[in-house]
C-alpha atoms as a PDB file:
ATOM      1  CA  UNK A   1      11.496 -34.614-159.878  1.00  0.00           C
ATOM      2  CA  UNK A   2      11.147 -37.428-157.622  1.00  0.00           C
ATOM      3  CA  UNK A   3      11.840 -35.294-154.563  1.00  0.00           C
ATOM      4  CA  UNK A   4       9.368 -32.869-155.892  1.00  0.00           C
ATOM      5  CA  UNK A   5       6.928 -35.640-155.791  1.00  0.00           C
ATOM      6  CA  UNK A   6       7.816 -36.720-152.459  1.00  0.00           C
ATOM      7  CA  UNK A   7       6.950 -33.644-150.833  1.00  0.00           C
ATOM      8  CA  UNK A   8       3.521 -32.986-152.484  1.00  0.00           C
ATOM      9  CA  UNK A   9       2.334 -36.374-151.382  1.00  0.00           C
ATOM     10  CA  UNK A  10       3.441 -35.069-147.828  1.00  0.00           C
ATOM     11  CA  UNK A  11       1.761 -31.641-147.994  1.00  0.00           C
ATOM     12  CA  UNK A  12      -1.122 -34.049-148.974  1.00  0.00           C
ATOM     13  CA  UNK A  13      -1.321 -35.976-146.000  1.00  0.00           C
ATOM     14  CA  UNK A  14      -0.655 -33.154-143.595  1.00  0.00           C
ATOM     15  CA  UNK A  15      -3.412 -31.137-145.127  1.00  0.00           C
ATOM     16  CA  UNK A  16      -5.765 -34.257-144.067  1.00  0.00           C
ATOM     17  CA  UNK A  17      -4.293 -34.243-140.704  1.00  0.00           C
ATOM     18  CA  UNK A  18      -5.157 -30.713-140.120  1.00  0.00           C
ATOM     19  CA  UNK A  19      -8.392 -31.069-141.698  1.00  0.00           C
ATOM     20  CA  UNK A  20      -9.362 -34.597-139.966  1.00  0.00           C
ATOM     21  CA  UNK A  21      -8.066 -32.140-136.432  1.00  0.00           C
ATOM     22  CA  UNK A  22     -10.269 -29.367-137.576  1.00  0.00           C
ATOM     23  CA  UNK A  23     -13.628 -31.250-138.218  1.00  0.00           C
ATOM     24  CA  UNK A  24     -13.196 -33.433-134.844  1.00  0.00           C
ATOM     25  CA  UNK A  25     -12.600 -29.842-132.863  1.00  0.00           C
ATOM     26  CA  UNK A  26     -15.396 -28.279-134.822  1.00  0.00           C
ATOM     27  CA  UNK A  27     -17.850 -31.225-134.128  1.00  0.00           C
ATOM     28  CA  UNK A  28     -17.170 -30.739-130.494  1.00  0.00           C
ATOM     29  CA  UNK A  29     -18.461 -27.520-130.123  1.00  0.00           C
ATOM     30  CA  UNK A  30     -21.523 -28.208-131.622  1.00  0.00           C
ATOM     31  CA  UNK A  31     -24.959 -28.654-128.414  1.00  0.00           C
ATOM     32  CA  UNK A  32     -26.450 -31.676-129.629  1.00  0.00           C
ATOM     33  CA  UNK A  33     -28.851 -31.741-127.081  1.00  0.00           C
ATOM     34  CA  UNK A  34     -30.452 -27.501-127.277  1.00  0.00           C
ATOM     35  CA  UNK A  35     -33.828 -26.880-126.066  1.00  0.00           C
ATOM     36  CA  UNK A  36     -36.435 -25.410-128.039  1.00  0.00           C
ATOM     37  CA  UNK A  37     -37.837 -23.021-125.425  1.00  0.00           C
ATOM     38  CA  UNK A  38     -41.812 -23.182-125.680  1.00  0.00           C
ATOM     39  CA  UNK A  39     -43.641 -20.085-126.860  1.00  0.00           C
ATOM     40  CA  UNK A  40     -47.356 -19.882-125.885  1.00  0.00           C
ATOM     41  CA  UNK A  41     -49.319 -19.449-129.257  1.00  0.00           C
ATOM     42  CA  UNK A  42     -51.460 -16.705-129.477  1.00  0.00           C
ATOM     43  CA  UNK A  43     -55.688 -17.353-130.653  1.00  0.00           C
ATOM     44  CA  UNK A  44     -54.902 -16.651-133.839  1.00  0.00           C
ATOM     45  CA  UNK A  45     -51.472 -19.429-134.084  1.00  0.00           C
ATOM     46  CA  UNK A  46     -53.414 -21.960-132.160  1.00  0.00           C
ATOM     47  CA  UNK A  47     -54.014 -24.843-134.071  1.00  0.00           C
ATOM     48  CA  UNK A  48     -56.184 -27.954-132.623  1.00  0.00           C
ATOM     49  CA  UNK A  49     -53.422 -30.023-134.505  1.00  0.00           C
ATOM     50  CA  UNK A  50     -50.820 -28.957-132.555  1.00  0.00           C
ATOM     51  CA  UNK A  51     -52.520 -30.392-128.801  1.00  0.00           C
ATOM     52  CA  UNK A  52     -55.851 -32.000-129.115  1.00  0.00           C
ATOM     53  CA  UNK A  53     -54.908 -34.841-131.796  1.00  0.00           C
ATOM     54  CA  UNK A  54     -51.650 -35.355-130.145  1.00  0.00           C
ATOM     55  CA  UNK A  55     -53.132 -37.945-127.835  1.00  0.00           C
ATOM     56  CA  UNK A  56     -56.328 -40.567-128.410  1.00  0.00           C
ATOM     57  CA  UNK A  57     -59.700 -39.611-127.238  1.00  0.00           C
ATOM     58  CA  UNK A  58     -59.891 -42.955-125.483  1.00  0.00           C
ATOM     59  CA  UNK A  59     -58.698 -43.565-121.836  1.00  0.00           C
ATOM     60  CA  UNK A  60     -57.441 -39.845-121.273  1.00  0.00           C
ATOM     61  CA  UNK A  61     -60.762 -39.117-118.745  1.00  0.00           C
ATOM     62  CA  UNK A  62     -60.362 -39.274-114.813  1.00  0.00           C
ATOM     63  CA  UNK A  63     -64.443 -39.261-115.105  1.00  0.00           C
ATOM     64  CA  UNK A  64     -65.278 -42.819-116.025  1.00  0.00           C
ATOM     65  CA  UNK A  65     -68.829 -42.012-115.554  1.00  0.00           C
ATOM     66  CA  UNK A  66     -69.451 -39.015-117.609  1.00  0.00           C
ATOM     67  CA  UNK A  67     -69.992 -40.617-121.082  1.00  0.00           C
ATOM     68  CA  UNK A  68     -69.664 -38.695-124.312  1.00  0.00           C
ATOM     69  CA  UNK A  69     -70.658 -38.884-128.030  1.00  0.00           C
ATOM     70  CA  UNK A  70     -67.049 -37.843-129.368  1.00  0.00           C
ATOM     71  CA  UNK A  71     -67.321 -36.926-132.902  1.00  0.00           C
ATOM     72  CA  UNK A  72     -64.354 -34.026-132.415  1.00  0.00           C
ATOM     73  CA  UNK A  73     -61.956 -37.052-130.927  1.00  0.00           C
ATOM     74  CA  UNK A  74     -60.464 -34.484-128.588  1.00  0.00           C
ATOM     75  CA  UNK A  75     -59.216 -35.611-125.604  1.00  0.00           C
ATOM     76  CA  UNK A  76     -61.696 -35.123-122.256  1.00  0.00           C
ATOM     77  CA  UNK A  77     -59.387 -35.087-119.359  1.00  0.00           C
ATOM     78  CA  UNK A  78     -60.710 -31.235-118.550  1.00  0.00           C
ATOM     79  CA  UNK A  79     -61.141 -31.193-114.436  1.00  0.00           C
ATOM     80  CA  UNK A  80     -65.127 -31.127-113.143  1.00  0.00           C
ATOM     81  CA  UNK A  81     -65.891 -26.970-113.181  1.00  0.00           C
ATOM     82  CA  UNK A  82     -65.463 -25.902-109.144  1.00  0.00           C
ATOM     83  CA  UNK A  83     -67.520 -23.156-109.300  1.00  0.00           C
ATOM     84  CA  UNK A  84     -67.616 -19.324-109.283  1.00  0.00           C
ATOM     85  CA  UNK A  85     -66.814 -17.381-106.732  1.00  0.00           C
ATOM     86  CA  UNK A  86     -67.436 -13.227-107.447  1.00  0.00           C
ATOM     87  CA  UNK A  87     -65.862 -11.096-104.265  1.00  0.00           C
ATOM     88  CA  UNK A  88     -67.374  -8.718-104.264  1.00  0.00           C
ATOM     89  CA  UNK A  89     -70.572 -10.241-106.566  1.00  0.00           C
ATOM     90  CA  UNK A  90     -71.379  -9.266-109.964  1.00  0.00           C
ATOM     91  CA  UNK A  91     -72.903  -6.056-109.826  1.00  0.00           C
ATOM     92  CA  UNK A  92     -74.852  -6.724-113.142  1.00  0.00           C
ATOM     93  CA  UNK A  93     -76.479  -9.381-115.047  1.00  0.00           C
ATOM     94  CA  UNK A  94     -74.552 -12.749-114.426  1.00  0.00           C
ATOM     95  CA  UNK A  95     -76.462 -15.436-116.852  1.00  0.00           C
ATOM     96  CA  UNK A  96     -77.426 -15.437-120.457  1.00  0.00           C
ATOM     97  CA  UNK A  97     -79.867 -17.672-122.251  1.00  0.00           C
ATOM     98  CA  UNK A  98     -80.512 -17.566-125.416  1.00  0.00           C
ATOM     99  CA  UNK A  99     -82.003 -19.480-128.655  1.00  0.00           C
ATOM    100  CA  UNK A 100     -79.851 -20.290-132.178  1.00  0.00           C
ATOM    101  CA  UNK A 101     -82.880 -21.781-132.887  1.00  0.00           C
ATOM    102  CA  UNK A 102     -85.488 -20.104-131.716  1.00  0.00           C
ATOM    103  CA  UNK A 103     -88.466 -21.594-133.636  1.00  0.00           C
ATOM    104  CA  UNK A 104     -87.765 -24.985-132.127  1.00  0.00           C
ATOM    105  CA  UNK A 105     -91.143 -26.169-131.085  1.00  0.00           C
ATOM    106  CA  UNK A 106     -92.335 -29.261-129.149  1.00  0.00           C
ATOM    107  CA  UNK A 107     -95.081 -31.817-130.052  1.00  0.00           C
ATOM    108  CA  UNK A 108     -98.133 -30.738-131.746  1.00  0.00           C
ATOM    109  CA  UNK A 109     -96.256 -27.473-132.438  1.00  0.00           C
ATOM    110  CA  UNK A 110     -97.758 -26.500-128.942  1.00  0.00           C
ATOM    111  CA  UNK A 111     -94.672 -24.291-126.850  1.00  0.00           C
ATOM    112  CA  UNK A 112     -91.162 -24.065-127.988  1.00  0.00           C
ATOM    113  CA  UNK A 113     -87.951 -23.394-126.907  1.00  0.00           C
ATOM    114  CA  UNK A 114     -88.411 -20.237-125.615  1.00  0.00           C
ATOM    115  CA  UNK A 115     -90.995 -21.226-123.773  1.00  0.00           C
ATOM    116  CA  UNK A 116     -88.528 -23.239-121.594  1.00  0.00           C
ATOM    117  CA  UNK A 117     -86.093 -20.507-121.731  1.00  0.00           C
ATOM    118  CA  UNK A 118     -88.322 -18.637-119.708  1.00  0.00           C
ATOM    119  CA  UNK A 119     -89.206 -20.804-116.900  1.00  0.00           C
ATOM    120  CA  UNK A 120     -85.651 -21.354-116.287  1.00  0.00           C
ATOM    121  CA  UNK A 121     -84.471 -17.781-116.488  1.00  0.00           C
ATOM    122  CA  UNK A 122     -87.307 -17.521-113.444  1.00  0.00           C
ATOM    123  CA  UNK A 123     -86.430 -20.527-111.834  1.00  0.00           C
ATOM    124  CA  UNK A 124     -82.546 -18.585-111.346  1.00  0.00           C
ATOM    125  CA  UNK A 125     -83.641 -15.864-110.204  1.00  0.00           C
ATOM    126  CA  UNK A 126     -85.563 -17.565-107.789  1.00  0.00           C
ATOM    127  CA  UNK A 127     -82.479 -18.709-106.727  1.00  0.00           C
ATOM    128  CA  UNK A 128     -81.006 -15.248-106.807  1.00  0.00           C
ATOM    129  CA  UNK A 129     -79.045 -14.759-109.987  1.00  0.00           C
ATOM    130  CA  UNK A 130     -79.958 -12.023-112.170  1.00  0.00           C
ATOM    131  CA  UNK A 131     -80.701 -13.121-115.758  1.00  0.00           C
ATOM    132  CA  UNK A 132     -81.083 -11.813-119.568  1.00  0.00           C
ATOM    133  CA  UNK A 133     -83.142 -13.843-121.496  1.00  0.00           C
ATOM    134  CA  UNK A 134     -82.895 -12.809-124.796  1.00  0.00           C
ATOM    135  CA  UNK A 135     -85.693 -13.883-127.421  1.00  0.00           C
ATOM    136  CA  UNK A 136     -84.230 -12.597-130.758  1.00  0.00           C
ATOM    137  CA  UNK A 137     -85.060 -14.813-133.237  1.00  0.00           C
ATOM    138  CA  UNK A 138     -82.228 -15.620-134.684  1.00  0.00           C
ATOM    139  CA  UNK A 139     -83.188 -18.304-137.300  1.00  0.00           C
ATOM    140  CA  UNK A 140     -85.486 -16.721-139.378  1.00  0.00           C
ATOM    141  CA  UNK A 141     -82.821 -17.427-142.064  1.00  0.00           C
ATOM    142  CA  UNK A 142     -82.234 -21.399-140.688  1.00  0.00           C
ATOM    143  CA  UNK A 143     -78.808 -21.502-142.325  1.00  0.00           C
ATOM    144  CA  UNK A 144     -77.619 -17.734-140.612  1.00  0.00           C
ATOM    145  CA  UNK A 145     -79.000 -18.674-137.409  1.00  0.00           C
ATOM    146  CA  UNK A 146     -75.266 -19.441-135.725  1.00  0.00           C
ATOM    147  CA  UNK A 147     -74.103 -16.225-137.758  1.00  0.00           C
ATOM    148  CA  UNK A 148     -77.114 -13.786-136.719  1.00  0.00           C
ATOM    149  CA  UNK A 149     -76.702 -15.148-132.884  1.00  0.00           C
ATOM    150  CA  UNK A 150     -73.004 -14.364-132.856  1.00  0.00           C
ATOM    151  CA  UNK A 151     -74.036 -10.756-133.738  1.00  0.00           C
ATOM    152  CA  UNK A 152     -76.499 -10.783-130.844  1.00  0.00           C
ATOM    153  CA  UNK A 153     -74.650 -12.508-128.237  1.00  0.00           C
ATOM    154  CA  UNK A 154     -71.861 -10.680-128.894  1.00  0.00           C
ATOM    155  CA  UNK A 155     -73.179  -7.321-128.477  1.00  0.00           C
ATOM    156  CA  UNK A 156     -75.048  -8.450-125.085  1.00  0.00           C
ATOM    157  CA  UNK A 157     -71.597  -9.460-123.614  1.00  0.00           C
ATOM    158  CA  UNK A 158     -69.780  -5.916-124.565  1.00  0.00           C
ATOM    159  CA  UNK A 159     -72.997  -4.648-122.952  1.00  0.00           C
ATOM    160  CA  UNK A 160     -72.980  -6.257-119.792  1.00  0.00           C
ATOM    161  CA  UNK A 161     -69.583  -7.785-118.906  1.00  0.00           C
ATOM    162  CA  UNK A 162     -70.105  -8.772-115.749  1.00  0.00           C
ATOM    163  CA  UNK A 163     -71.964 -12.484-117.726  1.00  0.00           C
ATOM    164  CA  UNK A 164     -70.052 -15.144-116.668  1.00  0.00           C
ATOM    165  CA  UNK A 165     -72.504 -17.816-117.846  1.00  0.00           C
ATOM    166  CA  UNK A 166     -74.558 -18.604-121.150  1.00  0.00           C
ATOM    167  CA  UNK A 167     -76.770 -21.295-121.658  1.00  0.00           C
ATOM    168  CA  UNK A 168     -78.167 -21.653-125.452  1.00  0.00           C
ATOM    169  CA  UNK A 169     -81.366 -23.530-125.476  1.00  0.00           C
ATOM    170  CA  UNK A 170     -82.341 -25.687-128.037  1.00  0.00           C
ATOM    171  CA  UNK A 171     -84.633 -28.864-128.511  1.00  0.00           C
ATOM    172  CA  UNK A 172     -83.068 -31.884-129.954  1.00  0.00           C
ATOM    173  CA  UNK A 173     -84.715 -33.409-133.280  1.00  0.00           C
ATOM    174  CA  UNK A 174     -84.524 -36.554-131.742  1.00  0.00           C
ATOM    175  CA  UNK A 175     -87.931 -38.643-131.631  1.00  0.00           C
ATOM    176  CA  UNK A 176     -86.794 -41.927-129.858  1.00  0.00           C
ATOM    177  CA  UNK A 177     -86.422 -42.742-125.953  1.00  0.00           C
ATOM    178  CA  UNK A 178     -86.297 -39.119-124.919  1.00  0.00           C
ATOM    179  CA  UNK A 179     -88.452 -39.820-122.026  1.00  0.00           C
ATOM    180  CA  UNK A 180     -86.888 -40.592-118.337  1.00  0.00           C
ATOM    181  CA  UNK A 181     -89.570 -41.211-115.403  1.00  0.00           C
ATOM    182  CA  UNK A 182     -89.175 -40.565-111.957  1.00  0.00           C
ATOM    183  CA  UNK A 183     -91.421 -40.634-109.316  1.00  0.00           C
ATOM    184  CA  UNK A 184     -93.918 -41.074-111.618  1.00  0.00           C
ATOM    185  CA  UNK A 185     -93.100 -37.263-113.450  1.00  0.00           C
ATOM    186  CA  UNK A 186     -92.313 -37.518-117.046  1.00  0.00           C
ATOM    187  CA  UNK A 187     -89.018 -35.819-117.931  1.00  0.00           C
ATOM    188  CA  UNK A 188     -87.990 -34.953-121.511  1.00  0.00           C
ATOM    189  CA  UNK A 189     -84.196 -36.195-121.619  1.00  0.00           C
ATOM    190  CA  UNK A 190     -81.630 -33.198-122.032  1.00  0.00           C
ATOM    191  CA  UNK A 191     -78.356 -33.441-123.785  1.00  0.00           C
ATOM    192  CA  UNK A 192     -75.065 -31.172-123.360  1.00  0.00           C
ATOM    193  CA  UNK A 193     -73.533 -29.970-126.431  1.00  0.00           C
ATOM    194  CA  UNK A 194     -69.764 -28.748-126.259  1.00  0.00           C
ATOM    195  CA  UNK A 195     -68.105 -27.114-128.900  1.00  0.00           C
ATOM    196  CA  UNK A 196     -64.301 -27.845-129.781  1.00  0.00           C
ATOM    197  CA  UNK A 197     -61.856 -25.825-131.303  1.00  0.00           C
ATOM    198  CA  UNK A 198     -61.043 -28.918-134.536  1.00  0.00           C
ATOM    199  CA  UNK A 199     -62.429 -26.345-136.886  1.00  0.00           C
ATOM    200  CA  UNK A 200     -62.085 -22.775-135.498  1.00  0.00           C
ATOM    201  CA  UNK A 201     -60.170 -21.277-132.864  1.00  0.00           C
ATOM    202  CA  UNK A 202     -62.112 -21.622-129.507  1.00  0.00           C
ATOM    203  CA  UNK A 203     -59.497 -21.196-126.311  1.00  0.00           C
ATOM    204  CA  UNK A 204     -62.590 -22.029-124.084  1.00  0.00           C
ATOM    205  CA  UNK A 205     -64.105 -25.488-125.069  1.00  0.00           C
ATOM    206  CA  UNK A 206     -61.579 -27.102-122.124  1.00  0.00           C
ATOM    207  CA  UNK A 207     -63.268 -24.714-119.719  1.00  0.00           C
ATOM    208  CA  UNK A 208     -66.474 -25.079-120.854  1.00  0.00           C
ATOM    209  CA  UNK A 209     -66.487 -29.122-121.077  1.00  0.00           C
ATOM    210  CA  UNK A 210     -65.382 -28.929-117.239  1.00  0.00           C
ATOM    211  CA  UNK A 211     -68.876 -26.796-116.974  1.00  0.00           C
ATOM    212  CA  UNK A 212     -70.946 -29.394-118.987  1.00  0.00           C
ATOM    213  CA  UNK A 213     -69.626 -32.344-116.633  1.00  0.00           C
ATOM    214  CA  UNK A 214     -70.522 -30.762-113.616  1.00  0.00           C
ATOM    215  CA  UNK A 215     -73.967 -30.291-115.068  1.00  0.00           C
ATOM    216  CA  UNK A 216     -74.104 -33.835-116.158  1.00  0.00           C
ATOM    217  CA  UNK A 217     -73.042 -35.216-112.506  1.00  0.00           C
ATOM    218  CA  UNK A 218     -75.730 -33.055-111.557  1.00  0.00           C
ATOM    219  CA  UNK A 219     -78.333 -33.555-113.696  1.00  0.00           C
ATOM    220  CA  UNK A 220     -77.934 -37.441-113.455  1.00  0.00           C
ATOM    221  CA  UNK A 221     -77.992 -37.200-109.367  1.00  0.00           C
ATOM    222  CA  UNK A 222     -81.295 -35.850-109.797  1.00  0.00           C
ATOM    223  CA  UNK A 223     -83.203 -37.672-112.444  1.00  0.00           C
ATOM    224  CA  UNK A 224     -81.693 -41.176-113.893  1.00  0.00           C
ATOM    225  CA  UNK A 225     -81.664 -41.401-117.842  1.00  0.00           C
ATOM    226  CA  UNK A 226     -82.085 -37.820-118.202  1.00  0.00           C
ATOM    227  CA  UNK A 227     -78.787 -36.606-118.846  1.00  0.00           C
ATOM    228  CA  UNK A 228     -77.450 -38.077-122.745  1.00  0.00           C
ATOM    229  CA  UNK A 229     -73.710 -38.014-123.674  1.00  0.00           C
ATOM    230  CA  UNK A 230     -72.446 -34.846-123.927  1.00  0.00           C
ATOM    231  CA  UNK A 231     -72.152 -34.143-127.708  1.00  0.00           C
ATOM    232  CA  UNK A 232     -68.657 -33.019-128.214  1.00  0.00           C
ATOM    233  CA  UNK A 233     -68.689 -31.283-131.989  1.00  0.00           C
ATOM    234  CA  UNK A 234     -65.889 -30.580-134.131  1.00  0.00           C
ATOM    235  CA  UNK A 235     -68.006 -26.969-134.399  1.00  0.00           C
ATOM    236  CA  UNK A 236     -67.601 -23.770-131.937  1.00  0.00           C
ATOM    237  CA  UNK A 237     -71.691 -22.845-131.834  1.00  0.00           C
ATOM    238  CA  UNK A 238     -70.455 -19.222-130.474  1.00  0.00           C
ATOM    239  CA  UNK A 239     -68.691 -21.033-127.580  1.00  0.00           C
ATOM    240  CA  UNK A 240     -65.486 -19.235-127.628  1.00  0.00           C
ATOM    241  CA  UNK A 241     -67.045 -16.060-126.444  1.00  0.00           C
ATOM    242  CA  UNK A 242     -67.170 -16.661-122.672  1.00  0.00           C
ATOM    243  CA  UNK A 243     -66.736 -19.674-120.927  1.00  0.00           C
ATOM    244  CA  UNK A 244     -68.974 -21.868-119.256  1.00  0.00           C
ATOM    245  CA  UNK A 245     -70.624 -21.970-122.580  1.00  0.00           C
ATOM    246  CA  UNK A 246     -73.019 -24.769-122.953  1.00  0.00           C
ATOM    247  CA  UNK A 247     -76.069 -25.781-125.937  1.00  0.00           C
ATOM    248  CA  UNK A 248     -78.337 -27.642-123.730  1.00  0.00           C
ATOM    249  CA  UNK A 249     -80.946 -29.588-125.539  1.00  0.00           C
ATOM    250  CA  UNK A 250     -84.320 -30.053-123.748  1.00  0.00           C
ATOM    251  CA  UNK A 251     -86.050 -32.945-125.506  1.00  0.00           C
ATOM    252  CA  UNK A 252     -86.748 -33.389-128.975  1.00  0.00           C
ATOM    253  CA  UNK A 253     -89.811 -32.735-130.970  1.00  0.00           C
ATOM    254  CA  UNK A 254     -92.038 -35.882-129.947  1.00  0.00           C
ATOM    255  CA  UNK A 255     -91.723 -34.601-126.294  1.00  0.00           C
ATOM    256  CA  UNK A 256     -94.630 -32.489-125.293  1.00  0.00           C
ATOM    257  CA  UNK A 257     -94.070 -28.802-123.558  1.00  0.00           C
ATOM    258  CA  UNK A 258     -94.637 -30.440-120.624  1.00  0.00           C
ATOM    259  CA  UNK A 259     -91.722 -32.939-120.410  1.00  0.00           C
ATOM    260  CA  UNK A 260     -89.980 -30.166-121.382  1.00  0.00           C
ATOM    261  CA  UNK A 261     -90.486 -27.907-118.116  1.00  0.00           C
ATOM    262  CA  UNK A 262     -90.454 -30.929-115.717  1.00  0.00           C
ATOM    263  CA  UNK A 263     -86.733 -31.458-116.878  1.00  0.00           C
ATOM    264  CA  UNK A 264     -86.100 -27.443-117.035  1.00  0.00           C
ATOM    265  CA  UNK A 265     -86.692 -27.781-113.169  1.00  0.00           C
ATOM    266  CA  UNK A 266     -83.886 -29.954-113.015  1.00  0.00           C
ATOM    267  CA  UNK A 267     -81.897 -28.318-115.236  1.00  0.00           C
ATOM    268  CA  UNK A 268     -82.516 -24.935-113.461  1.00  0.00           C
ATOM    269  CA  UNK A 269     -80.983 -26.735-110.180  1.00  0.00           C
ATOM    270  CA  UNK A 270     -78.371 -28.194-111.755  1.00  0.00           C
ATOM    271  CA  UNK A 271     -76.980 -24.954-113.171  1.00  0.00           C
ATOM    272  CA  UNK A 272     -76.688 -23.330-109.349  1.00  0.00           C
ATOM    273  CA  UNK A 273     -75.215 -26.377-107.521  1.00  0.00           C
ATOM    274  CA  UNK A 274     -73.128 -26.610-110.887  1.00  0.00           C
ATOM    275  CA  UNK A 275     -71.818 -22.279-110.627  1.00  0.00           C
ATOM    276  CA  UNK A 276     -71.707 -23.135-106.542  1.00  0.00           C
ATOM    277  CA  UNK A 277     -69.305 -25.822-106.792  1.00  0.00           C
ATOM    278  CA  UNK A 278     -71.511 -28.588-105.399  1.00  0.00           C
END
């Protein structure tokens, strides 16, 4: 039996052989180094996890003097907005301002919101741009009021598609310095509020941030102080429906009605040097 023995032990180690062969040549044909190829996500797959908390909010900004209040932590490297240039122009309303709030009232409960949202709908058209200002209330249930406006917004955009700008006016409920002087005028201070896309899908807040800086180079050329931080919130506010979406605050409620239009005339001229590219 010992020769029987013999020759198992050597069937043994040849079936290693082959198999130690086998795995090597197997290994070898394996791409250790494929590419993933990258598929653009659609609205609905896009998560805010997947780009915006990739990198810190800190040091990413080419605009060291745009300052922002950054409670979404996103990232702020979006370009300054260029402008808008229609060929041929808009044949149809171009701007749309609107109130969430639209009970938002100044000092002394004299003049609110709309109020402001008036003179500066006149103000552009001054300047030539035709202008819906809508005056639905749309917080006469507080807690709907984002809810009711997306409703109303939305239906003025399907109506007139040729909007390429909306500006949603509310006052800030800020009471302390939200005053800037200049030239002796009395300004109420205005604040830019951007919406992100941390807690719902909104494939526009990049656009619409480079929109808000350009109005906050602007604004600050203008008038010192009167520009805040841009408020960059974890929330939408409606902003994913068009870009160059913007909440602009106009004071708060210890400013009187007419801080409030003094800085609407500065607003009003920021917006068209802002949609010209200047």
């Amino acid at each position: 039996m010992r020769w029987f023995s013999a020759a198992f032990d050597a069937v043994c180690v040849l079936a290693v052989v082959i198999l130690v062969f086998w795995s090597v040549d197997f290994y070898g044909t394996i791409d250790r180094n494929t590419v993933i190829q990258d598929r653009p996500a659609t609205e609905d797959e896009y998560s805010s996890d997947e780009e915006d908390k990739q990198l810190p909010a800190e040091g990413q900004d080419s605009y060291p003097e745009i300052e922002y209040y950054n409670e979404a932590q996103v990232v702020t490297n979006a370009p300054v907005f260029q402008g808008i240039n229609l060929e041929p122009p808009a044949d149809g309303p171009e701007i749309l301002i609107y109130h969430t709030h639209t009970s938002e009232k100044y000092a002394n409960g004299i003049g609110s919101v709309v109020d402001v949202g008036n003179l500066l709908a006149d103000l552009l058209e001054g300047y030539g741009y035709r202008v819906i200002h809508d005056t639905t209330i749309n917080d006469a249930v507080y807690n709907e009021s984002y809810d009711t406006a997306y409703k109303n917004v939305s239906s003025i955009l399907e109506k007139y598609p040729t909007i390429y700008c909306v500006i949603d006016v509310h006052r800030d409920s800020a009471t302390e310095n939200m005053v800037a002087t200049s030239g002796g005028v009395n300004y109420a201070k205005l604040m830019l509020v951007v919406g992100t896309n941390v807690r719902l899908t909104n494939s526009q807040w990049q656009q619409n941030l480079s929109f808000a800086k350009a109005l906050q180079i602007n604004c600050a050329e203008r008038v010192e102080e009167i520009i805040k931080p841009i408020y960059l919130s974890e929330n939408r506010y409606n902003q994913h429906l068009l870009p160059n979406s913007v909440i602009t605050e106009v004071g708060g409620e210890k400013n009187t009605l007419s801080e409030a239009l003094n800085a609407t005339f500065i607003l009003a001229e920021s917006i068209v040097d802002s949609l010209e590219g200047k």
